[in-house]
Protein backbone atom coordinates (compact mmCIF):
# COMPACT_ATOMS: atom_id res chain seq x y z
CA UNK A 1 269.33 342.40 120.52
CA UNK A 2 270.26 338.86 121.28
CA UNK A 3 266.89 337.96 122.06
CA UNK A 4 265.53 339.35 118.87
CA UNK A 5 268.06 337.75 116.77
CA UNK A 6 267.55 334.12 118.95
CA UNK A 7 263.66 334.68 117.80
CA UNK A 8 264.56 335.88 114.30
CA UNK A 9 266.93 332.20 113.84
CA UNK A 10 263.46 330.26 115.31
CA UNK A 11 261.15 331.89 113.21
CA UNK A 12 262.70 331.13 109.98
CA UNK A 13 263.89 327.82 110.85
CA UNK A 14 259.72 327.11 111.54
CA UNK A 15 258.69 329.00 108.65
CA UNK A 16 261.26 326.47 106.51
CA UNK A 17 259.29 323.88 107.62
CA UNK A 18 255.41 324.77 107.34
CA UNK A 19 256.20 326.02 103.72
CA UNK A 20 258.10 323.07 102.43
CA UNK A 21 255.86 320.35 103.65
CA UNK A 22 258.05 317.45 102.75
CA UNK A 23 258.07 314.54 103.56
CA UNK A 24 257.68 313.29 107.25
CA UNK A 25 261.40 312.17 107.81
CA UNK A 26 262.59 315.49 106.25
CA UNK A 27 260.27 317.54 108.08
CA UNK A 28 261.70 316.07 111.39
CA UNK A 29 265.42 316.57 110.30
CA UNK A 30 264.52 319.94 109.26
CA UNK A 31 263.10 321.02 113.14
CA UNK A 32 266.67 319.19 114.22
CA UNK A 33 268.34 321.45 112.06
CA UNK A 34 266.46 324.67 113.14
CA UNK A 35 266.70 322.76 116.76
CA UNK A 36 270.64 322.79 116.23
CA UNK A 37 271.10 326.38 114.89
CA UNK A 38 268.81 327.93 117.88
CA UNK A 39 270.64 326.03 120.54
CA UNK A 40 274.02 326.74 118.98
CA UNK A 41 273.23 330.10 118.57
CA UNK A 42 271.99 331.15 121.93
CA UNK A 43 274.82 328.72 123.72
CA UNK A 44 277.79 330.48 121.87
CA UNK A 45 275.94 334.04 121.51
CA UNK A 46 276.69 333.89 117.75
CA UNK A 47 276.27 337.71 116.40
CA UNK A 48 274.69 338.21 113.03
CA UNK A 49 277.86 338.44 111.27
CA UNK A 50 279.77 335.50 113.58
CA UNK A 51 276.41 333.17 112.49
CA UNK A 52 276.66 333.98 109.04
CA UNK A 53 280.71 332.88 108.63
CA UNK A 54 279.99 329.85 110.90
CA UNK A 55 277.23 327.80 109.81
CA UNK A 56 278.52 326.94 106.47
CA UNK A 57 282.14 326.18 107.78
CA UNK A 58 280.51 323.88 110.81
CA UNK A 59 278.18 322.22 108.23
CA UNK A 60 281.18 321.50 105.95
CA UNK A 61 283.26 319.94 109.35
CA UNK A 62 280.40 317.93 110.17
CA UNK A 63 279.93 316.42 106.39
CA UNK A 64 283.69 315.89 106.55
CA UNK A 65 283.45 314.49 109.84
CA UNK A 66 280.42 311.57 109.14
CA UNK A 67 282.02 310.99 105.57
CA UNK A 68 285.07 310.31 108.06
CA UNK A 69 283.41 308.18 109.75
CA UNK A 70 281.48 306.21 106.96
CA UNK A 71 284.93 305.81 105.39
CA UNK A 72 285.58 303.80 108.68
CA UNK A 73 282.35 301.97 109.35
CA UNK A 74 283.43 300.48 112.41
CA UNK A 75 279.60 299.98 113.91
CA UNK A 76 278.55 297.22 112.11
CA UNK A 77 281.48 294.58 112.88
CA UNK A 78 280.74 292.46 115.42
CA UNK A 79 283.77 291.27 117.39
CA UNK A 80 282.62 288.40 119.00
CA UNK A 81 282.55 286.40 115.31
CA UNK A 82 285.92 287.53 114.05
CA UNK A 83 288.83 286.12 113.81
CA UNK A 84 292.19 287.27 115.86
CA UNK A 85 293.52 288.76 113.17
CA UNK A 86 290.45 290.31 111.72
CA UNK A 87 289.98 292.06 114.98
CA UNK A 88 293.40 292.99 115.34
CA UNK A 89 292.92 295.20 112.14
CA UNK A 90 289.95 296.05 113.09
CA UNK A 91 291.46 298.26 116.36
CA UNK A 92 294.57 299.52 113.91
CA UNK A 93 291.67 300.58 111.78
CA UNK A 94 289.75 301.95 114.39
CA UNK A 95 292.79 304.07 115.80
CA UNK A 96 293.67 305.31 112.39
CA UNK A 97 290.11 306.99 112.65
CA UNK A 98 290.47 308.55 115.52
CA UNK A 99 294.11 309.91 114.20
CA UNK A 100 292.25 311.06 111.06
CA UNK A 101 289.37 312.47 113.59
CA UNK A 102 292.04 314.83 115.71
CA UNK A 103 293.36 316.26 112.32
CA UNK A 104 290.07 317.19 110.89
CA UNK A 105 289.15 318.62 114.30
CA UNK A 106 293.15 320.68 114.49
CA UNK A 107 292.23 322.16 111.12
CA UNK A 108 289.00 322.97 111.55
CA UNK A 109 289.86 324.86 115.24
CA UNK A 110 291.92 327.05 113.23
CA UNK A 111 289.53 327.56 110.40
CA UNK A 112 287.06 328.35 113.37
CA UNK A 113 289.32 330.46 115.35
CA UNK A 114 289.48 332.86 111.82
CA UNK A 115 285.67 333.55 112.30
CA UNK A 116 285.06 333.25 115.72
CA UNK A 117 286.69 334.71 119.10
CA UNK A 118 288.76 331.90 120.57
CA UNK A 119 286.38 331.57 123.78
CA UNK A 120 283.25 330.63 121.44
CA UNK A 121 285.69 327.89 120.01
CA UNK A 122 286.85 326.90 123.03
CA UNK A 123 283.35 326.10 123.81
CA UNK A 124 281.93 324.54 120.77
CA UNK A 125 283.24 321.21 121.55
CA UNK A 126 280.86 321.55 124.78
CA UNK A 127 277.77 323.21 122.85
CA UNK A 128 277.90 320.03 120.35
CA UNK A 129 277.94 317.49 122.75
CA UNK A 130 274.88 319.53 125.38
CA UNK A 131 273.23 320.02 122.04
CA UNK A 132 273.45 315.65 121.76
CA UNK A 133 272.13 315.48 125.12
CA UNK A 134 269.42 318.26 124.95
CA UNK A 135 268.10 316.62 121.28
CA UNK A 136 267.94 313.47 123.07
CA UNK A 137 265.92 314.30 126.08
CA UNK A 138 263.94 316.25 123.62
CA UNK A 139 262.84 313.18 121.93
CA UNK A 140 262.14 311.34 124.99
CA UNK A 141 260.17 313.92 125.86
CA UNK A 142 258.03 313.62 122.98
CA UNK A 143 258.33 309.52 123.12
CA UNK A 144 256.62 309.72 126.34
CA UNK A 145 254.10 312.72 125.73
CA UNK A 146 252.26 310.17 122.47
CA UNK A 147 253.08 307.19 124.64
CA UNK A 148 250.74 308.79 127.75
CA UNK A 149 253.56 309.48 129.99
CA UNK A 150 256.57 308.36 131.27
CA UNK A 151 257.89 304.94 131.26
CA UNK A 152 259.06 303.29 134.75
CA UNK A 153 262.89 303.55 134.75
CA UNK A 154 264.36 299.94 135.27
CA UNK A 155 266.90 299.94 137.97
């Protein structure tokens, strides 16, 4: 049953993306998305039911989470040209993310935990960040296979 419904998830999620033909940056965030809901689904043996209360709650934490983050725009400072001071505010700042980070997470745990068993929660924290690594050796993977192989690893 699992199987079927693992094959069911990666069936749509490819026929989403032969019919719509868009564009070629949406076409490869749309495999990332079918990429993300196949690997979530199989790691945390979503049921039917558990999939269809979860998706839209994760994809609302997420959107929360990056408009968290763009709220905070911390990347693009460099440090080495600031002043004291304008560093100084810059790690207050950076520390009131993270604050604002661990209360989006708390809520969203519970909000989880009320469509979910707590052992799936417990282990989506783990599923998103192997789901980082596994999209990122995935595009290596592909890097190398149009590049004619892999590149020498500098050591």
């Amino acid at each position: 049953m699992k199987k079927l419904f693992f094959a069911i998830i990666l069936m749509s999620a490819c026929m989403v993306t032969s019919f719509a033909q868009p564009g070629r940056g949406e076409k490869a965030q749309e495999k990332m998305e079918a990429f993300k809901i196949a690997f979530f689904t199989e790691k945390l043996q979503l049921t039917p039911e558990e999939s269809k209360a979860f998706w839209p709650l994760f994809n609302q934490f997420e959107n929360e989470r990056d408009a968290l983050k763009d709220k905070y725009d911390l990347e693009g400072k460099k440090l080495e040209l600031m002043s004291d001071k304008d560093v100084e505010a810059a790690i207050m700042e950076h520390i009131e993310m993270e604050e604002q980070m661990v209360k989006l997470r708390r809520d969203y745990v519970r909000r989880f935990m009320e469509v979910l068993p707590v052992r799936k929660v417990a282990l989506l924290q783990r599923t998103d960040t192997d789901f980082k690594r596994a999209l990122l050796e995935e595009i290596r993977k592909r890097r190398e296979a149009k590049q004619g192989g892999p590149k020498p690893r500098r050591g």
